[in-house]
C-alpha atoms as a PDB file:
ATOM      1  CA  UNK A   1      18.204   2.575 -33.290  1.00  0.00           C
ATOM      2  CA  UNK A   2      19.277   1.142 -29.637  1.00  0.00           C
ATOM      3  CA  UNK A   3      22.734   2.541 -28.498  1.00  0.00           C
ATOM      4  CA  UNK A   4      23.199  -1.245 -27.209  1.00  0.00           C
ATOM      5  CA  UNK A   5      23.015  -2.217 -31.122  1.00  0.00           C
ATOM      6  CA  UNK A   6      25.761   0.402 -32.335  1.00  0.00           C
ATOM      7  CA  UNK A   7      29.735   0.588 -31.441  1.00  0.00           C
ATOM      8  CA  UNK A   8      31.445   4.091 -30.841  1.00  0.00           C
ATOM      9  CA  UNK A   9      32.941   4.647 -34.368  1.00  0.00           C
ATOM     10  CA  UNK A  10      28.652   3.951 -36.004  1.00  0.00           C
ATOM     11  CA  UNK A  11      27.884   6.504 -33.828  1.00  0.00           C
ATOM     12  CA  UNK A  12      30.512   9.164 -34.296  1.00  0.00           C
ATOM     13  CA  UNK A  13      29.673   8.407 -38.070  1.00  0.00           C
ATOM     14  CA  UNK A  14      25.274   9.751 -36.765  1.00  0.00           C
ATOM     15  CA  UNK A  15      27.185  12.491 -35.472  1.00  0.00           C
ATOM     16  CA  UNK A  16      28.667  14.086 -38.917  1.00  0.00           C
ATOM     17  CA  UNK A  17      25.036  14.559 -39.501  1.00  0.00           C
ATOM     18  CA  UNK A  18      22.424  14.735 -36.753  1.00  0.00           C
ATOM     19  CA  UNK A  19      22.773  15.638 -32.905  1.00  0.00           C
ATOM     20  CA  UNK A  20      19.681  14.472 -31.720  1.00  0.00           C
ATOM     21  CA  UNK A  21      19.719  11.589 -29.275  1.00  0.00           C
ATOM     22  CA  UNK A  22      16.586  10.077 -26.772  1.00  0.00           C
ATOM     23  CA  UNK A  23      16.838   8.614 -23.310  1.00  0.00           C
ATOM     24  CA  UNK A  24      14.306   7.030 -22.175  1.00  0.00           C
ATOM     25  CA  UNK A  25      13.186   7.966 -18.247  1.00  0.00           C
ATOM     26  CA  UNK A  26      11.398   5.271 -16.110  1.00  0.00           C
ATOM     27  CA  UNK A  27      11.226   3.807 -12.402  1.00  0.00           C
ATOM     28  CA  UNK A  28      11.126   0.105 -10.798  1.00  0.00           C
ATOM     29  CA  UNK A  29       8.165   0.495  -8.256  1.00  0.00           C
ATOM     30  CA  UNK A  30       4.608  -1.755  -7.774  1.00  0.00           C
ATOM     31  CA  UNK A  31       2.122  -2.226 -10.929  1.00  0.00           C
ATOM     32  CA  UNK A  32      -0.062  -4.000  -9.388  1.00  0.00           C
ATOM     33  CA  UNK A  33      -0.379  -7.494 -11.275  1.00  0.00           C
ATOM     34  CA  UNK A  34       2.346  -5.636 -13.986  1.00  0.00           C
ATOM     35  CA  UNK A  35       6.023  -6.226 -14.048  1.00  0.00           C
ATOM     36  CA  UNK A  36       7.331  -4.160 -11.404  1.00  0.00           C
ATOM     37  CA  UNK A  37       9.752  -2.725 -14.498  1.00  0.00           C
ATOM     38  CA  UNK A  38       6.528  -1.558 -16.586  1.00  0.00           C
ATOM     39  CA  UNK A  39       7.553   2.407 -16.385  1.00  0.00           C
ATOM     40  CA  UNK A  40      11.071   1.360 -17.843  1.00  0.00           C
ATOM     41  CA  UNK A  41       9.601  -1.128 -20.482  1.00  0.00           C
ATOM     42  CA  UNK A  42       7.105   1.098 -21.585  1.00  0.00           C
ATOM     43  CA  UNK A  43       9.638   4.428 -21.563  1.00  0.00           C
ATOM     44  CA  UNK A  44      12.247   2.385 -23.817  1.00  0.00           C
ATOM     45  CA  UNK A  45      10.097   0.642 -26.027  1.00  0.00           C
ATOM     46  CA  UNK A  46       8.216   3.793 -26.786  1.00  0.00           C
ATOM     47  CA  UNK A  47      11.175   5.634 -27.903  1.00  0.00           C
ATOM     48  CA  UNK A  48      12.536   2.911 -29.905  1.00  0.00           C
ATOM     49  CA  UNK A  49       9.347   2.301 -31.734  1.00  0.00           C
ATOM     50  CA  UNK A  50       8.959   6.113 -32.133  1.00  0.00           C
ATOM     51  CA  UNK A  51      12.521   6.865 -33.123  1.00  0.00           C
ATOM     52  CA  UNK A  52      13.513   3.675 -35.242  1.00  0.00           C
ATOM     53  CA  UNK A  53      11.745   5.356 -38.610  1.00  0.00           C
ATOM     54  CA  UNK A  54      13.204   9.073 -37.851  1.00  0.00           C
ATOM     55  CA  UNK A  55      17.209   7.154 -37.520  1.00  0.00           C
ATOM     56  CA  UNK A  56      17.642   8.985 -34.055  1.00  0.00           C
ATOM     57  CA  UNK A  57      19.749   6.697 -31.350  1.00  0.00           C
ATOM     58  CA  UNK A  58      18.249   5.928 -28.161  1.00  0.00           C
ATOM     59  CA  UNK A  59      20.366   5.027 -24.842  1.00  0.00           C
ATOM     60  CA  UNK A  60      19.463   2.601 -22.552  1.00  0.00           C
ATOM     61  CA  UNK A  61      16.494   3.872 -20.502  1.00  0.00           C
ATOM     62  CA  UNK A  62      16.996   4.759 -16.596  1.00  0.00           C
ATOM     63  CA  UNK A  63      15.134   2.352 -14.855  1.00  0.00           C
ATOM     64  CA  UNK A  64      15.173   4.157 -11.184  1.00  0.00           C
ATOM     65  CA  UNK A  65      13.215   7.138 -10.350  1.00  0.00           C
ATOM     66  CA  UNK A  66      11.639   9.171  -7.572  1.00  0.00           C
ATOM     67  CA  UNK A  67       9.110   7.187  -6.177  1.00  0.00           C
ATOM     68  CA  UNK A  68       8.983   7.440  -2.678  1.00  0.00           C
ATOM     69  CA  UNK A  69       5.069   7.006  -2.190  1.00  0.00           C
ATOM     70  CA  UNK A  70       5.294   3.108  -2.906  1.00  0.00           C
ATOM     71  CA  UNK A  71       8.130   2.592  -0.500  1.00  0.00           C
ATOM     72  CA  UNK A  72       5.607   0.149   1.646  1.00  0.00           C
ATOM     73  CA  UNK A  73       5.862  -2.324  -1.511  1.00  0.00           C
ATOM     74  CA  UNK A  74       8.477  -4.640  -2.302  1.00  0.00           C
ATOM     75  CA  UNK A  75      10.806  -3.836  -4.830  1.00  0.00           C
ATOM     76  CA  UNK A  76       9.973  -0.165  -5.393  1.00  0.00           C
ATOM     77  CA  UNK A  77      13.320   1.676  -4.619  1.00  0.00           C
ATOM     78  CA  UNK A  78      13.157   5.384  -4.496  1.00  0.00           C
ATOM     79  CA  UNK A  79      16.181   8.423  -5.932  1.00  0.00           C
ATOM     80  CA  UNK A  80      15.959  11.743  -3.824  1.00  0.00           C
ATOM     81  CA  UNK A  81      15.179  14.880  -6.254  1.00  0.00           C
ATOM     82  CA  UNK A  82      18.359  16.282  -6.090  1.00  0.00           C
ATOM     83  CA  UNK A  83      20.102  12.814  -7.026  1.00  0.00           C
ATOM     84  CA  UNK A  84      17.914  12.358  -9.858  1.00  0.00           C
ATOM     85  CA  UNK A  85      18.153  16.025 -11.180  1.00  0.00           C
ATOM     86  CA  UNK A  86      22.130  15.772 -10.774  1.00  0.00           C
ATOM     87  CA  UNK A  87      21.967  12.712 -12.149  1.00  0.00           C
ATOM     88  CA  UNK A  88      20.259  13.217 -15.429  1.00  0.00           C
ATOM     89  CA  UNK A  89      22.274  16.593 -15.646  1.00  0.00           C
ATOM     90  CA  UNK A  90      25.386  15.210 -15.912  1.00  0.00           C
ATOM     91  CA  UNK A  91      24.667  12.714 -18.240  1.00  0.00           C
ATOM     92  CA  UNK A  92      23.387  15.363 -20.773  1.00  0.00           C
ATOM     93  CA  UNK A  93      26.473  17.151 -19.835  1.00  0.00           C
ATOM     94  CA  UNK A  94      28.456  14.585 -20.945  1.00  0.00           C
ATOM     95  CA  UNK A  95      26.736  13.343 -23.904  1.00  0.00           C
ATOM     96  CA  UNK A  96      26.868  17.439 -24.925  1.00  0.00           C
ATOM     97  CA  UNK A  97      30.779  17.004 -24.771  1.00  0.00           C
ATOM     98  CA  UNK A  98      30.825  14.396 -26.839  1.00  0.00           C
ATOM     99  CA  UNK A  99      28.720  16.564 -29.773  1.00  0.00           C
ATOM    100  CA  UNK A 100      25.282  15.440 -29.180  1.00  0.00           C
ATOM    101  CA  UNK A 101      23.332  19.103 -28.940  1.00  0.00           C
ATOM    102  CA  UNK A 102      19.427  17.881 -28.769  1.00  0.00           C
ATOM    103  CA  UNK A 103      18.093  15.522 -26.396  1.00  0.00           C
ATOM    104  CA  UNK A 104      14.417  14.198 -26.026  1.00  0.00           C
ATOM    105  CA  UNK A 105      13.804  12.711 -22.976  1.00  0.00           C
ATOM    106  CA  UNK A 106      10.643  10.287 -23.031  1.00  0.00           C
ATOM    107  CA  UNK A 107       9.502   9.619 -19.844  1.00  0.00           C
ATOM    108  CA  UNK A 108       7.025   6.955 -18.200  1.00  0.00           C
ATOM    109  CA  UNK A 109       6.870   7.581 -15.048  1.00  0.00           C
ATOM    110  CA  UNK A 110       4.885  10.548 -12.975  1.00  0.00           C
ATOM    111  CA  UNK A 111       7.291  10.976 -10.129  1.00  0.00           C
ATOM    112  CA  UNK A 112       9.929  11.630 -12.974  1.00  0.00           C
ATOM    113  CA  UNK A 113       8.187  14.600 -13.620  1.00  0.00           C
ATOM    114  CA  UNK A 114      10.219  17.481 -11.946  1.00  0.00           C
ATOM    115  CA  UNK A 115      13.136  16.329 -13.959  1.00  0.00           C
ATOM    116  CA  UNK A 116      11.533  19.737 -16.603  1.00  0.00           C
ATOM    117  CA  UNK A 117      14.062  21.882 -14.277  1.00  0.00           C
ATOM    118  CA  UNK A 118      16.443  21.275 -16.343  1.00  0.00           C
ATOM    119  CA  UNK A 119      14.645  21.379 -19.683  1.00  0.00           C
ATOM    120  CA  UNK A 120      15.378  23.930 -22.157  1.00  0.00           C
ATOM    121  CA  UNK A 121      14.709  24.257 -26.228  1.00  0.00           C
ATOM    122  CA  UNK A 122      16.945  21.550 -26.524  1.00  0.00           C
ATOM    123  CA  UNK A 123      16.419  18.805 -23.355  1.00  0.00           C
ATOM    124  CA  UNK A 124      12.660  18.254 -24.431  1.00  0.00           C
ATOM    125  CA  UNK A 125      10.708  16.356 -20.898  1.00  0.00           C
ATOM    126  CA  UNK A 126       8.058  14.625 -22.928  1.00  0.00           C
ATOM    127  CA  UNK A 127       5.295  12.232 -20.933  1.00  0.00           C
ATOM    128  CA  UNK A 128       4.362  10.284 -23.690  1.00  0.00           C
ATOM    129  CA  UNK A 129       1.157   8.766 -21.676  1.00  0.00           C
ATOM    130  CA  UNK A 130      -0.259  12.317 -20.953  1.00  0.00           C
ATOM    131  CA  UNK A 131      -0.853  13.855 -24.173  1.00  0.00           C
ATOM    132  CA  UNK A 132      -3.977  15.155 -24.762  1.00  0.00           C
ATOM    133  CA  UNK A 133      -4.120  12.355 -28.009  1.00  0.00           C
ATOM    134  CA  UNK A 134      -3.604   9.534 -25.950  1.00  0.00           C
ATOM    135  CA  UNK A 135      -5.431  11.120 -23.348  1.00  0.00           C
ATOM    136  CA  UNK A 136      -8.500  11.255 -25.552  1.00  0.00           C
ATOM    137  CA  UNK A 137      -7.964   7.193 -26.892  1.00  0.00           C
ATOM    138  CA  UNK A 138      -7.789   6.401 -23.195  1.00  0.00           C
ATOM    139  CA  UNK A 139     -10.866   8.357 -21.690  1.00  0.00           C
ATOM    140  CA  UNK A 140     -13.064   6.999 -24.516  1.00  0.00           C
ATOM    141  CA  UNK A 141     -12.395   3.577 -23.375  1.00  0.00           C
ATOM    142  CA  UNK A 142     -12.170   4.275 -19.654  1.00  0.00           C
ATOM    143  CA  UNK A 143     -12.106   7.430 -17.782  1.00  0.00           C
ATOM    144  CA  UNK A 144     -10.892   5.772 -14.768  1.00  0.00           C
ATOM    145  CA  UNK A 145      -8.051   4.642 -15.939  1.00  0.00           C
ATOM    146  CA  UNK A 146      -4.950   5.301 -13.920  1.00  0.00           C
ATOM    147  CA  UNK A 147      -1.748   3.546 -12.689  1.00  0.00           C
ATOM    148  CA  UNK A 148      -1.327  -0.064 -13.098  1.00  0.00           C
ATOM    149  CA  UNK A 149      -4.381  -0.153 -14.608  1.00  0.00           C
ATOM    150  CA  UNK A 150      -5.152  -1.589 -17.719  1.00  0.00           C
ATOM    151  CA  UNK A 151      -3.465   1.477 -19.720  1.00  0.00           C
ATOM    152  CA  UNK A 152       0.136  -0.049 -19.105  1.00  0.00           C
ATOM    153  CA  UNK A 153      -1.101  -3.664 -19.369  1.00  0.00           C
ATOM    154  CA  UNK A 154       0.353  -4.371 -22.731  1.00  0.00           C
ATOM    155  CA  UNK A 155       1.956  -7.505 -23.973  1.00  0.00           C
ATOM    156  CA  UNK A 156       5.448  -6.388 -23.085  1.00  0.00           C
ATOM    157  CA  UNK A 157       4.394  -5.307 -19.211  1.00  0.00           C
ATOM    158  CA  UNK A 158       2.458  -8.810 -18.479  1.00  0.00           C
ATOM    159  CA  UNK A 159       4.023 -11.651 -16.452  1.00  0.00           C
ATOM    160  CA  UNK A 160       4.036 -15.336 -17.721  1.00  0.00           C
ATOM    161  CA  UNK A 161       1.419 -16.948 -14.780  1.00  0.00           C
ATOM    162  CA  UNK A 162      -0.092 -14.090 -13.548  1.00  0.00           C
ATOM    163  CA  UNK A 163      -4.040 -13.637 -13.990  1.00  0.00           C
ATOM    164  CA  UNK A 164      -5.061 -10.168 -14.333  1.00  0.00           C
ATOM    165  CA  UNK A 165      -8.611  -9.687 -12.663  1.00  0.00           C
ATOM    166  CA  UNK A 166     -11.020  -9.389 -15.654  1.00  0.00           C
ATOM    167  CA  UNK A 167     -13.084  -6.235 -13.390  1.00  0.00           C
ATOM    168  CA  UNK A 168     -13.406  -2.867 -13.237  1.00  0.00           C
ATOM    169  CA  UNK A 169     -11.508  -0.943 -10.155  1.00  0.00           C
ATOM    170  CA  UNK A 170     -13.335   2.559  -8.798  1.00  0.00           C
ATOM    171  CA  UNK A 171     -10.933   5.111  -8.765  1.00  0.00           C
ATOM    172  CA  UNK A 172      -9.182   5.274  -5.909  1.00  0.00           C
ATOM    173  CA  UNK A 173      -8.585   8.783  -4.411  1.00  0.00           C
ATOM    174  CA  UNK A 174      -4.647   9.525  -3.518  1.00  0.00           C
ATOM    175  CA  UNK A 175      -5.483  11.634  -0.629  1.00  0.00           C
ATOM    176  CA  UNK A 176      -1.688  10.731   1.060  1.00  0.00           C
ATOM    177  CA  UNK A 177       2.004  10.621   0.032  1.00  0.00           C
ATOM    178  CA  UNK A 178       2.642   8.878   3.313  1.00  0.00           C
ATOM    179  CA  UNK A 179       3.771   4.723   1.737  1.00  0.00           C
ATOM    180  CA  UNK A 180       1.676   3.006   3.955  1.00  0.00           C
ATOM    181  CA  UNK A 181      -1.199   5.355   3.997  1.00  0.00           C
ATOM    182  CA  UNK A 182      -1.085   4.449  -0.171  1.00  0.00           C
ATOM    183  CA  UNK A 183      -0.701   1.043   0.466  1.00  0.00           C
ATOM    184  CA  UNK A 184      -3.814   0.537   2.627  1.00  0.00           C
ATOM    185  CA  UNK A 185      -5.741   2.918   0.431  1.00  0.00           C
ATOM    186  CA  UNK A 186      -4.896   1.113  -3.194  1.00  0.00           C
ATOM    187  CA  UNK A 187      -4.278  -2.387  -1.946  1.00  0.00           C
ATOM    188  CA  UNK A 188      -3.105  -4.450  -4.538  1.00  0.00           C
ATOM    189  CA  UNK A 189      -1.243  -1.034  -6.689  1.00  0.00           C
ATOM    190  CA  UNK A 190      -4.019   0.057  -9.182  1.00  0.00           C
ATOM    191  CA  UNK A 191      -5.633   3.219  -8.614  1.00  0.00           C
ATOM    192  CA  UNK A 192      -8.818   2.625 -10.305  1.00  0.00           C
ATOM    193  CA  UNK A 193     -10.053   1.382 -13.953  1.00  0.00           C
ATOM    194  CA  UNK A 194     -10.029  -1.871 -15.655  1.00  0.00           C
ATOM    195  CA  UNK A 195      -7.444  -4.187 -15.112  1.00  0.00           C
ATOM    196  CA  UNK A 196      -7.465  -5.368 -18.377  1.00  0.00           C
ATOM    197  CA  UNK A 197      -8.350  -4.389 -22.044  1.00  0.00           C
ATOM    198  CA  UNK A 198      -8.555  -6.084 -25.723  1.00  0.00           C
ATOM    199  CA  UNK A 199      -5.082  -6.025 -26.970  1.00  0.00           C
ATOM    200  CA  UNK A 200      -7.055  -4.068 -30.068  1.00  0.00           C
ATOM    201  CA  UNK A 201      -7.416  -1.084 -27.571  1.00  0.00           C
ATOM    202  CA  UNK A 202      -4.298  -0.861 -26.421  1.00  0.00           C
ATOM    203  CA  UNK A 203      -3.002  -1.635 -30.105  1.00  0.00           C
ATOM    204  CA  UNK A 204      -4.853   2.255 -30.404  1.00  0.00           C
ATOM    205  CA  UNK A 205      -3.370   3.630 -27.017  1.00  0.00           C
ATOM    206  CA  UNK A 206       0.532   2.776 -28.221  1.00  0.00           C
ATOM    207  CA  UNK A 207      -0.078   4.053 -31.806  1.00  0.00           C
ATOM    208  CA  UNK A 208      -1.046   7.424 -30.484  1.00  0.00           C
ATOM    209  CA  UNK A 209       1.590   7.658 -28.220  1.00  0.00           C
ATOM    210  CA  UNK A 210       4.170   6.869 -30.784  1.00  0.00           C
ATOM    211  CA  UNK A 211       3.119   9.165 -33.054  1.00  0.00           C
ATOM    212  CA  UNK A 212       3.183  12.263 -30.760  1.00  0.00           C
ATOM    213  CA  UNK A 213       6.657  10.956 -29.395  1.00  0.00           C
ATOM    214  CA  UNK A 214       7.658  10.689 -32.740  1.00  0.00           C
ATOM    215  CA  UNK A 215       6.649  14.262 -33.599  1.00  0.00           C
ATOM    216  CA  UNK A 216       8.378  15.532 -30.730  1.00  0.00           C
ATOM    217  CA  UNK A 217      11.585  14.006 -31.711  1.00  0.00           C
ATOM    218  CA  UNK A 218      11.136  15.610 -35.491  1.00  0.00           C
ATOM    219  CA  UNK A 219      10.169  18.922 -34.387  1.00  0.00           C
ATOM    220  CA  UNK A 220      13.275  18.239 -31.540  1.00  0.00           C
END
């Protein structure tokens, strides 16, 4: 259940029984022919699919993140490390004073990744695209595959007008964090794979990551 779909006194009612809340981790930065929000889409909408069924709330997700490498294209702003981790720290903090005791923090976005500092038992850092079960749907289909690729071109990432090349991308190697070193090296923001997949196959990636999100949150 969203937080944006609840008022304070529903919520204080989840409390008399559960503690567990999500928040959902992503970044604005290039996708390539994807919406430049695809990290945040994807982030929220996999922990509200995965924690609709278990009754857990889910804030709104955190659309900026460290990103720095992508600075060289348009509409990718960047959060230093220590902004981010202070950031997401003292929202925990304050969600912990207000009786929440076990957060799971689903994130979609790689550069969000050192936020596990400040994991512990109960602030779970869980990448939902890097489990070794959707890991294993995706490599079957295209070991390639990589950002803004066709592994976060879903239905919800897509933009009304926009035609995807219907090709195959060789990987490109990140051999630089420097932004315009990455922007002459990937070109147009995928790093290899298809740029596209039947909606059946990525019907196959989502379903496996909501179900290890969703066991996550239950073993939370």
């Amino acid at each position: 259940m969203k937080i944006a779909d609840l008022n304070w006194m529903e919520l204080e009612e989840y409390l008399r029984h559960d503690d567990r809340i999500v928040l959902p981790l992503g970044s604005t930065e290039q996708h390539g022919y994807l919406s430049l929000a695809t990290d945040a889409i994807l982030a929220e909408r996999m922990a509200i699919d995965s924690a609709e069924p278990v009754g857990v709330p889910v804030l709104p997700v955190l659309a900026y993140g460290m990103t720095p490498a992508f600075a060289a294209y348009p509409g990718s702003p960047s959060i230093k490390l220590d902004t981010y981790l202070a950031f997401v720290g003292e929202l925990i903090d304050s969600l912990r004073g207000q009786g929440f005791k076990r957060f799971l923090l689903v994130n979609g976005h790689g550069g969000n990744k050192p936020v596990k500092a400040i994991a512990s038992p109960s602030v779970v850092l869980h990448s939902w695209w890097e489990t070794p079960r959707v890991l294993a749907v995706v490599h079957a289909i295209d070991p390639d595959a990589n950002h803004a690729s066709w592994m976060e071109n879903f239905p919800w990432t897509r933009l009304a007008g926009v035609v995807v090349p219907n090709t195959h991308k060789p990987a490109t190697p990140r051999t630089s964090d420097e932004p315009k070193e990455v922007r002459a090296t990937a070109g147009d923001g995928s790093f290899g794979g298809w740029y596209s997949r039947p909606d059946e196959e990525m019907t196959r990636v989502w379903q496996a990551g909501i179900e290890d999100t969703r066991e996550m949150l239950v073993n939370l």
